[in-house]
PDB file of N, CA and C in Angstrom:
ATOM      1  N   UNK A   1       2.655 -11.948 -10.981  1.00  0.00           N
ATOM      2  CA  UNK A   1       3.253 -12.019 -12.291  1.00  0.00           C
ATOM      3  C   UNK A   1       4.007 -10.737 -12.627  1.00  0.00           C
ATOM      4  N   UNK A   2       3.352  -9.255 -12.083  1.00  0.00           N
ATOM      5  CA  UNK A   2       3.999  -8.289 -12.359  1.00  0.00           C
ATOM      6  C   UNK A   2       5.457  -8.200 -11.654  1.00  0.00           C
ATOM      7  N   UNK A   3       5.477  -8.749 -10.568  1.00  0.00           N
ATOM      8  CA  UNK A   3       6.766  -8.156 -10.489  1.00  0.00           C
ATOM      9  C   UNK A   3       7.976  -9.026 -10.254  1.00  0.00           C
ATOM     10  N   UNK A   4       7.457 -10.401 -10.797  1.00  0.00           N
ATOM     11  CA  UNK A   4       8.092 -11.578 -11.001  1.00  0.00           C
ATOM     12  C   UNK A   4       8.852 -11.327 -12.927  1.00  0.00           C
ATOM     13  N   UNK A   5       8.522 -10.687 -13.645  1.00  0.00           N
ATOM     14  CA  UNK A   5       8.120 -10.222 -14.972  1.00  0.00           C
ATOM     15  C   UNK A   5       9.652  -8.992 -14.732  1.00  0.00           C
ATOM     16  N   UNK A   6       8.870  -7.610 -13.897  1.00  0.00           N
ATOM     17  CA  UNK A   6       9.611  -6.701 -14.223  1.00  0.00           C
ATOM     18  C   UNK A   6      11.030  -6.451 -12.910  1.00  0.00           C
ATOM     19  N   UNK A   7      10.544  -6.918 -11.947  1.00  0.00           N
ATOM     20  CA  UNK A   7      11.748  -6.838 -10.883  1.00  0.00           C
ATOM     21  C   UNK A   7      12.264  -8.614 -10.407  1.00  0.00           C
ATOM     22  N   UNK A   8      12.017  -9.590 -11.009  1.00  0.00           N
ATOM     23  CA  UNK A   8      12.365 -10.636 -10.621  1.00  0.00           C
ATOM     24  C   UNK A   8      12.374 -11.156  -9.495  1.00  0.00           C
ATOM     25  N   UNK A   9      11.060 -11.190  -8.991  1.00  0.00           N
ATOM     26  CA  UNK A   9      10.478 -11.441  -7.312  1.00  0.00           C
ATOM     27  C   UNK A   9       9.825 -12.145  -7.906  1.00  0.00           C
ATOM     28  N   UNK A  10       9.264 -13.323  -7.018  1.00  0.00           N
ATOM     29  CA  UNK A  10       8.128 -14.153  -7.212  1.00  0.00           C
ATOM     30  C   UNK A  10       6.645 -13.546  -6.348  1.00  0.00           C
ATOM     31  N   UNK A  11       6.202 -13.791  -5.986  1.00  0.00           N
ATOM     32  CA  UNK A  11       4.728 -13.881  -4.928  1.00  0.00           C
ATOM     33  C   UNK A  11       5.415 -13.723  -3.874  1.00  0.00           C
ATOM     34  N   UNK A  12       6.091 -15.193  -3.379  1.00  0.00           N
ATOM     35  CA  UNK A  12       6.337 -15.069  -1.637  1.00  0.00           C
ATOM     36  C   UNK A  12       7.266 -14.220  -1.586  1.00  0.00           C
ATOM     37  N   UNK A  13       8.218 -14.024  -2.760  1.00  0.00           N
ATOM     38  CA  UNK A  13       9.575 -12.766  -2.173  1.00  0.00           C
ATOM     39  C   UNK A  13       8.925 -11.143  -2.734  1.00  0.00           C
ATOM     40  N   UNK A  14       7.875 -10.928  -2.955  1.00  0.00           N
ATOM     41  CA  UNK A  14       7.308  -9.596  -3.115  1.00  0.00           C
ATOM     42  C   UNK A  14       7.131  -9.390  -1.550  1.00  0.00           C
ATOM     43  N   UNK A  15       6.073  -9.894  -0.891  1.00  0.00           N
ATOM     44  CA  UNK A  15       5.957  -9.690   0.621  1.00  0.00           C
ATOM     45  C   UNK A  15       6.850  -9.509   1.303  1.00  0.00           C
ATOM     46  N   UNK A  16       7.168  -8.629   2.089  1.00  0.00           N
ATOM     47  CA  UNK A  16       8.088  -7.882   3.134  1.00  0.00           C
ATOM     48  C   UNK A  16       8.608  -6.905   2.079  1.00  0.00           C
ATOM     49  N   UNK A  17       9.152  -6.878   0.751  1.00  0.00           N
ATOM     50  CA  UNK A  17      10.138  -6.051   0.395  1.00  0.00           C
ATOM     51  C   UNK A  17       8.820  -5.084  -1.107  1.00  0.00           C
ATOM     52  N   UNK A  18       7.830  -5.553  -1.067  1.00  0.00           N
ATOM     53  CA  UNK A  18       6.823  -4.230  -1.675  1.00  0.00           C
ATOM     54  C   UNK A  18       6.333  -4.351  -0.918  1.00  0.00           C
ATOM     55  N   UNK A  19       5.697  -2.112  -1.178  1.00  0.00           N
ATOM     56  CA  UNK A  19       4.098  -1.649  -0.636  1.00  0.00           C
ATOM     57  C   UNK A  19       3.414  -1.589  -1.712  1.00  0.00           C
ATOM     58  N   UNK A  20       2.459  -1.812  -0.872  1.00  0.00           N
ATOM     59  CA  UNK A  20       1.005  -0.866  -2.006  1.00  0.00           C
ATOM     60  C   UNK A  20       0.274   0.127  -1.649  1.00  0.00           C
ATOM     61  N   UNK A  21       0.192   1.205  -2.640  1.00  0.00           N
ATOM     62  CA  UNK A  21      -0.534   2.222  -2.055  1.00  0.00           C
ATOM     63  C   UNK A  21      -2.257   2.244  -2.771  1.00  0.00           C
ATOM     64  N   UNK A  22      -3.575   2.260  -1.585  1.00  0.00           N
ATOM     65  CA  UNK A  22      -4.424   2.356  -2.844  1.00  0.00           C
ATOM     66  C   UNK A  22      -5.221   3.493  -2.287  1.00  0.00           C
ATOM     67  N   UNK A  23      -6.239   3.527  -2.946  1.00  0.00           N
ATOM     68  CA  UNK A  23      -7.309   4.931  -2.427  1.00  0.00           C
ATOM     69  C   UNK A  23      -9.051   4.248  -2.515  1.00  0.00           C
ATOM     70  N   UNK A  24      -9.006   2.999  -3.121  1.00  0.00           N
ATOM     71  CA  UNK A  24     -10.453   2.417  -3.165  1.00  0.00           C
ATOM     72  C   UNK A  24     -10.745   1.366  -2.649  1.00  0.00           C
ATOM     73  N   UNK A  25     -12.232   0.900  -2.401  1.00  0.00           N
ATOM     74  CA  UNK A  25     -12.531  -0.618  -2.089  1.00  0.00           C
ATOM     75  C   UNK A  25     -11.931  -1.996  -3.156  1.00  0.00           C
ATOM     76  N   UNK A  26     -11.883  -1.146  -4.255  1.00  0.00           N
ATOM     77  CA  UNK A  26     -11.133  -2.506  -5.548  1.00  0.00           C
ATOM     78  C   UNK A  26      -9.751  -2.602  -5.467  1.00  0.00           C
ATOM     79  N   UNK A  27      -9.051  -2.001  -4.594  1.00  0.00           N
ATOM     80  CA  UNK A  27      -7.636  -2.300  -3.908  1.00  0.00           C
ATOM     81  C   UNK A  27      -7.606  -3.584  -3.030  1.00  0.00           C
ATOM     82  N   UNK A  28      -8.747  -4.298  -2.252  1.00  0.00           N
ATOM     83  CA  UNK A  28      -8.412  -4.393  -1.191  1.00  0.00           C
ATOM     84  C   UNK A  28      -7.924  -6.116  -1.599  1.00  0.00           C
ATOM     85  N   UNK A  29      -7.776  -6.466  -2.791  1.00  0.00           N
ATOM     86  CA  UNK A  29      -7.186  -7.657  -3.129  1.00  0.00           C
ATOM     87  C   UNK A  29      -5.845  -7.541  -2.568  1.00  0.00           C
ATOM     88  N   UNK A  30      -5.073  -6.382  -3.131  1.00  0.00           N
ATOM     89  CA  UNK A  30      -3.557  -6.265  -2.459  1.00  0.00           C
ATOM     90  C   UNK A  30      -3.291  -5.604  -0.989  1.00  0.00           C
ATOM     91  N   UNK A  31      -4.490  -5.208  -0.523  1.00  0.00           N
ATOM     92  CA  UNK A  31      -4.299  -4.618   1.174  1.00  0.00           C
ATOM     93  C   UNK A  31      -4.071  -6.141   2.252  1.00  0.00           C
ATOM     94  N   UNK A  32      -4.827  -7.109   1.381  1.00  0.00           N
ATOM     95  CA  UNK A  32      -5.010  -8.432   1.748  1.00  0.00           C
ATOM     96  C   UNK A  32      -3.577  -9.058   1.859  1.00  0.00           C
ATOM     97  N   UNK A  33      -2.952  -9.291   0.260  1.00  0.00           N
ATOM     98  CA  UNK A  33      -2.001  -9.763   0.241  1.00  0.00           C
ATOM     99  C   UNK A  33      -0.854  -9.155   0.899  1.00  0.00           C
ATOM    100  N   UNK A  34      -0.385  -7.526   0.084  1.00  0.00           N
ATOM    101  CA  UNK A  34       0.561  -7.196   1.141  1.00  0.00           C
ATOM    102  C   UNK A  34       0.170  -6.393   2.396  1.00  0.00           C
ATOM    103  N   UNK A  35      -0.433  -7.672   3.507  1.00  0.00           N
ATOM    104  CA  UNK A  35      -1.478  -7.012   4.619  1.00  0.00           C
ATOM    105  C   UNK A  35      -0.220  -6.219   5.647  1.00  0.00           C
ATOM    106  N   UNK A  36       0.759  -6.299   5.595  1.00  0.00           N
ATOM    107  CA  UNK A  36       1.682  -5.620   6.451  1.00  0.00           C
ATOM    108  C   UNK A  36       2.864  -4.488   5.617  1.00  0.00           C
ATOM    109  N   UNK A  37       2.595  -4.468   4.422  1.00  0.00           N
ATOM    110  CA  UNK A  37       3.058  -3.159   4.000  1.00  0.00           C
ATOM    111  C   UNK A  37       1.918  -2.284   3.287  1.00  0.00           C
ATOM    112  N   UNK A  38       0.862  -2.249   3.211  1.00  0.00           N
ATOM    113  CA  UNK A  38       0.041  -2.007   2.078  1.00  0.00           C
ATOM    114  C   UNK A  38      -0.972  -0.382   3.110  1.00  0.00           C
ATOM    115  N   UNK A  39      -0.829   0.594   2.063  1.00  0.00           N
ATOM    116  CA  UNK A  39      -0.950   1.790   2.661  1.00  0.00           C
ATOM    117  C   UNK A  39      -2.238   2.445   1.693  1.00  0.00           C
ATOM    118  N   UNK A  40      -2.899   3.003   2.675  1.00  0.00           N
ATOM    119  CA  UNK A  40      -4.121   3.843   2.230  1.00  0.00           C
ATOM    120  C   UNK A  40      -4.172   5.537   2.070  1.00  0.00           C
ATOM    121  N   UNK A  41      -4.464   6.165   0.950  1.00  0.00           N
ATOM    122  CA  UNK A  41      -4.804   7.419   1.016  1.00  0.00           C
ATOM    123  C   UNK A  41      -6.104   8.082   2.138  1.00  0.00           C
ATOM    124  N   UNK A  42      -5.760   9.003   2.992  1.00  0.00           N
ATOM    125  CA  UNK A  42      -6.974   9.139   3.757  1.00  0.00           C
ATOM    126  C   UNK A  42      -8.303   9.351   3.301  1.00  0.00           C
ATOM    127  N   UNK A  43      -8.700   9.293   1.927  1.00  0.00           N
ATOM    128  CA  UNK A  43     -10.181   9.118   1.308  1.00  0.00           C
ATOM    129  C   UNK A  43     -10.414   7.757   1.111  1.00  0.00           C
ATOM    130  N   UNK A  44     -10.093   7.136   1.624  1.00  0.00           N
ATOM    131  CA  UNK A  44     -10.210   5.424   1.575  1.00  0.00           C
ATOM    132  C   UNK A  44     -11.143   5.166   2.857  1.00  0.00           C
ATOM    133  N   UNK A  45     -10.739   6.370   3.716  1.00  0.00           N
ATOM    134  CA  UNK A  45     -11.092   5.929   5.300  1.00  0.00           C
ATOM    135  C   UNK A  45     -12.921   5.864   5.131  1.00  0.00           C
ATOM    136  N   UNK A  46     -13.339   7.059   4.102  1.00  0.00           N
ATOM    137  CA  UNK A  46     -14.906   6.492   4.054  1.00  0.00           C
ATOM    138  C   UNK A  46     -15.613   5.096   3.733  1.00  0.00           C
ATOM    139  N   UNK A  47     -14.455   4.290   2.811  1.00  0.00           N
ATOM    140  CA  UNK A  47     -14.550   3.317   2.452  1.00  0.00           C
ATOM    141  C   UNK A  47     -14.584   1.799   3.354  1.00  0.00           C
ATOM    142  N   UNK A  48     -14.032   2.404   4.618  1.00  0.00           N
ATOM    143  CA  UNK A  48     -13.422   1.139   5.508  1.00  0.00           C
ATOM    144  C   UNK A  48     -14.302   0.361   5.974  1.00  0.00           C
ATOM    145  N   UNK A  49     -15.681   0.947   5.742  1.00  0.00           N
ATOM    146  CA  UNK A  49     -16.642  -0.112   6.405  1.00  0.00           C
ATOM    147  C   UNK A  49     -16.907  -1.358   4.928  1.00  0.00           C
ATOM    148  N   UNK A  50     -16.750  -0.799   4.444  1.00  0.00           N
ATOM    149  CA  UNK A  50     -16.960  -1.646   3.235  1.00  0.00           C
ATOM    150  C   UNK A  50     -15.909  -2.635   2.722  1.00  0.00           C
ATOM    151  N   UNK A  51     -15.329  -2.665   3.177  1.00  0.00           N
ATOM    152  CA  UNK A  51     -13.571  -3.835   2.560  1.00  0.00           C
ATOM    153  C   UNK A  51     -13.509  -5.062   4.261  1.00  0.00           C
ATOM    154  N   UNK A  52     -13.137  -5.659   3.934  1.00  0.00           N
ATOM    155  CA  UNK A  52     -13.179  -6.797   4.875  1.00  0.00           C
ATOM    156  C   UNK A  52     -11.471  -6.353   5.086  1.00  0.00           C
ATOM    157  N   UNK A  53     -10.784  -6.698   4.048  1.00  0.00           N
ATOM    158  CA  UNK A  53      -9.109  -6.264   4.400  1.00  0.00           C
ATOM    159  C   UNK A  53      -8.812  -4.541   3.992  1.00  0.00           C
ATOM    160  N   UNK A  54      -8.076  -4.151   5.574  1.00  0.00           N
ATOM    161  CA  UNK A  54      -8.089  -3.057   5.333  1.00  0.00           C
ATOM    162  C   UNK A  54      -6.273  -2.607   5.546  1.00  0.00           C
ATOM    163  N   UNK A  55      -6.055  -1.540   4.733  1.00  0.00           N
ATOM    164  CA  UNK A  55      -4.305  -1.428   4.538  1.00  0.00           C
ATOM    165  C   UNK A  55      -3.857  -1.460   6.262  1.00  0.00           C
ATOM    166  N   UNK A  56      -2.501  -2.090   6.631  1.00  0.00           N
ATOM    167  CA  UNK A  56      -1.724  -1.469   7.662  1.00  0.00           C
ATOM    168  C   UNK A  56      -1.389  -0.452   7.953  1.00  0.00           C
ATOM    169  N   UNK A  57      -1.739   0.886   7.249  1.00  0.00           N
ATOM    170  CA  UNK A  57      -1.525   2.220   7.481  1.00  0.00           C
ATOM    171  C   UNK A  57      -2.062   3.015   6.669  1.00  0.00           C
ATOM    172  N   UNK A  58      -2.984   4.137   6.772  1.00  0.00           N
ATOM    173  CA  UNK A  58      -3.419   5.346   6.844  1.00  0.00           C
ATOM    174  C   UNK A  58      -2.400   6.618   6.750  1.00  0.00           C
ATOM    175  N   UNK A  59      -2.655   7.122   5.897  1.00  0.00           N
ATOM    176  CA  UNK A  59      -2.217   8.662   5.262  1.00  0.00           C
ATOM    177  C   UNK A  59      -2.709   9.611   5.975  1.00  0.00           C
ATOM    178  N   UNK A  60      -2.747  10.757   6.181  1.00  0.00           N
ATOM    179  CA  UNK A  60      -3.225  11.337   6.949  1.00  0.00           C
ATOM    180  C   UNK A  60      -3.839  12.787   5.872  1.00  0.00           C
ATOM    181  N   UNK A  61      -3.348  12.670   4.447  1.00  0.00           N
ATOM    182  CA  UNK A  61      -3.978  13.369   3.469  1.00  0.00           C
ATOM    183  C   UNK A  61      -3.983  12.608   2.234  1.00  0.00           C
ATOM    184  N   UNK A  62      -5.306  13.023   1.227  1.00  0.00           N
ATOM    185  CA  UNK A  62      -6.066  12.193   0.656  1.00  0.00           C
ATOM    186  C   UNK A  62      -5.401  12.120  -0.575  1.00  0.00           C
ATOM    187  N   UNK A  63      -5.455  11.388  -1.375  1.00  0.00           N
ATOM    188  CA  UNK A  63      -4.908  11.453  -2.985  1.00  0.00           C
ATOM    189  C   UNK A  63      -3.145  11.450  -3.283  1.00  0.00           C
ATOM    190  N   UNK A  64      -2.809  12.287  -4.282  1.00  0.00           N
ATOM    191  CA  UNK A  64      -1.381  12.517  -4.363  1.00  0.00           C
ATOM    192  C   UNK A  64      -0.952  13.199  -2.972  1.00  0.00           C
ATOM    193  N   UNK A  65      -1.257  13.715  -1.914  1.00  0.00           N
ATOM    194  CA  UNK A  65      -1.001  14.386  -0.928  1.00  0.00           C
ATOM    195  C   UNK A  65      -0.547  13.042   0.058  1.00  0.00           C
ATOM    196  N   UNK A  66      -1.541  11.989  -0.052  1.00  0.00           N
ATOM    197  CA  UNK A  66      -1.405  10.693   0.964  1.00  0.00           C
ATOM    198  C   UNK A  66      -0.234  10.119   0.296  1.00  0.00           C
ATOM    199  N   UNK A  67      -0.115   9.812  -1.146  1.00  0.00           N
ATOM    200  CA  UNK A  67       0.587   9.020  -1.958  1.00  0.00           C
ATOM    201  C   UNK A  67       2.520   9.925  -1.191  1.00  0.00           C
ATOM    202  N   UNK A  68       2.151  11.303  -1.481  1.00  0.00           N
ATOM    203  CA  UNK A  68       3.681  12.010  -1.372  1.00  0.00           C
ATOM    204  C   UNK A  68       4.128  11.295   0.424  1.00  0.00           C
ATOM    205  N   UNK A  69       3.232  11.343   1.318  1.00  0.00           N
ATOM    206  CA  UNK A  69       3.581  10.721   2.306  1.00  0.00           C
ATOM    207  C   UNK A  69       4.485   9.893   2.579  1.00  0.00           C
ATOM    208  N   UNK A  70       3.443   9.048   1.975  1.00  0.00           N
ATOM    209  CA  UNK A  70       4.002   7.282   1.956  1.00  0.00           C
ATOM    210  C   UNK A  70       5.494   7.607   0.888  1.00  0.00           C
ATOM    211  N   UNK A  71       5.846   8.554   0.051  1.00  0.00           N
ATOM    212  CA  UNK A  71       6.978   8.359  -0.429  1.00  0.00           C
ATOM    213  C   UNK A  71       8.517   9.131   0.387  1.00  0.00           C
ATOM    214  N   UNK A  72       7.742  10.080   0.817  1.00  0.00           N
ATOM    215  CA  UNK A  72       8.457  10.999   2.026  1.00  0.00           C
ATOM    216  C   UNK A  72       8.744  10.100   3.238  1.00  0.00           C
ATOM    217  N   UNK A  73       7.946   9.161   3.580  1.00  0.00           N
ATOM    218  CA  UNK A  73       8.661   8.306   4.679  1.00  0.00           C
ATOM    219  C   UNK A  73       9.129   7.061   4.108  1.00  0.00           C
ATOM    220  N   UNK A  74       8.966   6.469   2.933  1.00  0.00           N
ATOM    221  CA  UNK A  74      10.038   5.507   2.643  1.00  0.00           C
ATOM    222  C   UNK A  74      11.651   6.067   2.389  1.00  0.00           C
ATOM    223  N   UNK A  75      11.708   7.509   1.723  1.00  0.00           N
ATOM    224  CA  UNK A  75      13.030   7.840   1.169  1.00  0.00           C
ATOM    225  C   UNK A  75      13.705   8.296   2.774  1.00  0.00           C
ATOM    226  N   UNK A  76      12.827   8.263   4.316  1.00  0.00           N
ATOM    227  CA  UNK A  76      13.281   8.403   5.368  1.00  0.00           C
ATOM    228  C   UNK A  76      13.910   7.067   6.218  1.00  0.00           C
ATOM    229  N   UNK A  77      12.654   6.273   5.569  1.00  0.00           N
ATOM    230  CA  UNK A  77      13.299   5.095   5.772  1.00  0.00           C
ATOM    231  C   UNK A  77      14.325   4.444   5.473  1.00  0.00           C
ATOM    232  N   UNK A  78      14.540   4.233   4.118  1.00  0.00           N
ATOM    233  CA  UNK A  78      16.097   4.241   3.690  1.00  0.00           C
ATOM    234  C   UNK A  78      17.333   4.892   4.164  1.00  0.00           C
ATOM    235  N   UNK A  79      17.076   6.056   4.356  1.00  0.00           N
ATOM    236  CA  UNK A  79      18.233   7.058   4.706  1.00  0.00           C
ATOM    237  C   UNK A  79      18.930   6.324   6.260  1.00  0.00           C
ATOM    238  N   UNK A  80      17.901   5.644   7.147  1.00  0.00           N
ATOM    239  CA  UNK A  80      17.994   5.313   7.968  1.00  0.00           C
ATOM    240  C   UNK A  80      19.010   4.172   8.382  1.00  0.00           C
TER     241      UNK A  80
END
């Protein structure tokens, strides 16, 4: 609904073109859904035994440090 609402995507056209970034086990509704873009802060990694769906990629530092990552390689990605 959110981003059918604010960017005019439905459900199936969110997948492939959003990520999600989370840092907890109460994320793992959207690690599920967007299971091939959906990215973890590395303090999540204590968490991994505990989530059945776990993100497609790992940060390699925890919090805003993991978050700047994941934004440092999308604005690389683009450039691309």
């Amino acid at each position: 609904a959110y981003a059918a609402q604010t960017v005019g995507l439905d459900a199936d056209e969110a997948i492939g073109r959003c990520a999600f970034c989370g840092d907890s086990p109460n994320d793992e509704p959207m690690f599920a859904w967007l299971e091939e873009t959906s990215v973890g802060v590395a303090n999540l990694s204590r968490f991994l035994p505990l989530v059945e769906h776990h993100p497609a990629y790992l940060t390699g530092a925890p919090g805003g440090g993991g978050f700047a990552q994941l934004v440092d390689r999308l604005v690389q990605l683009r450039g691309a």
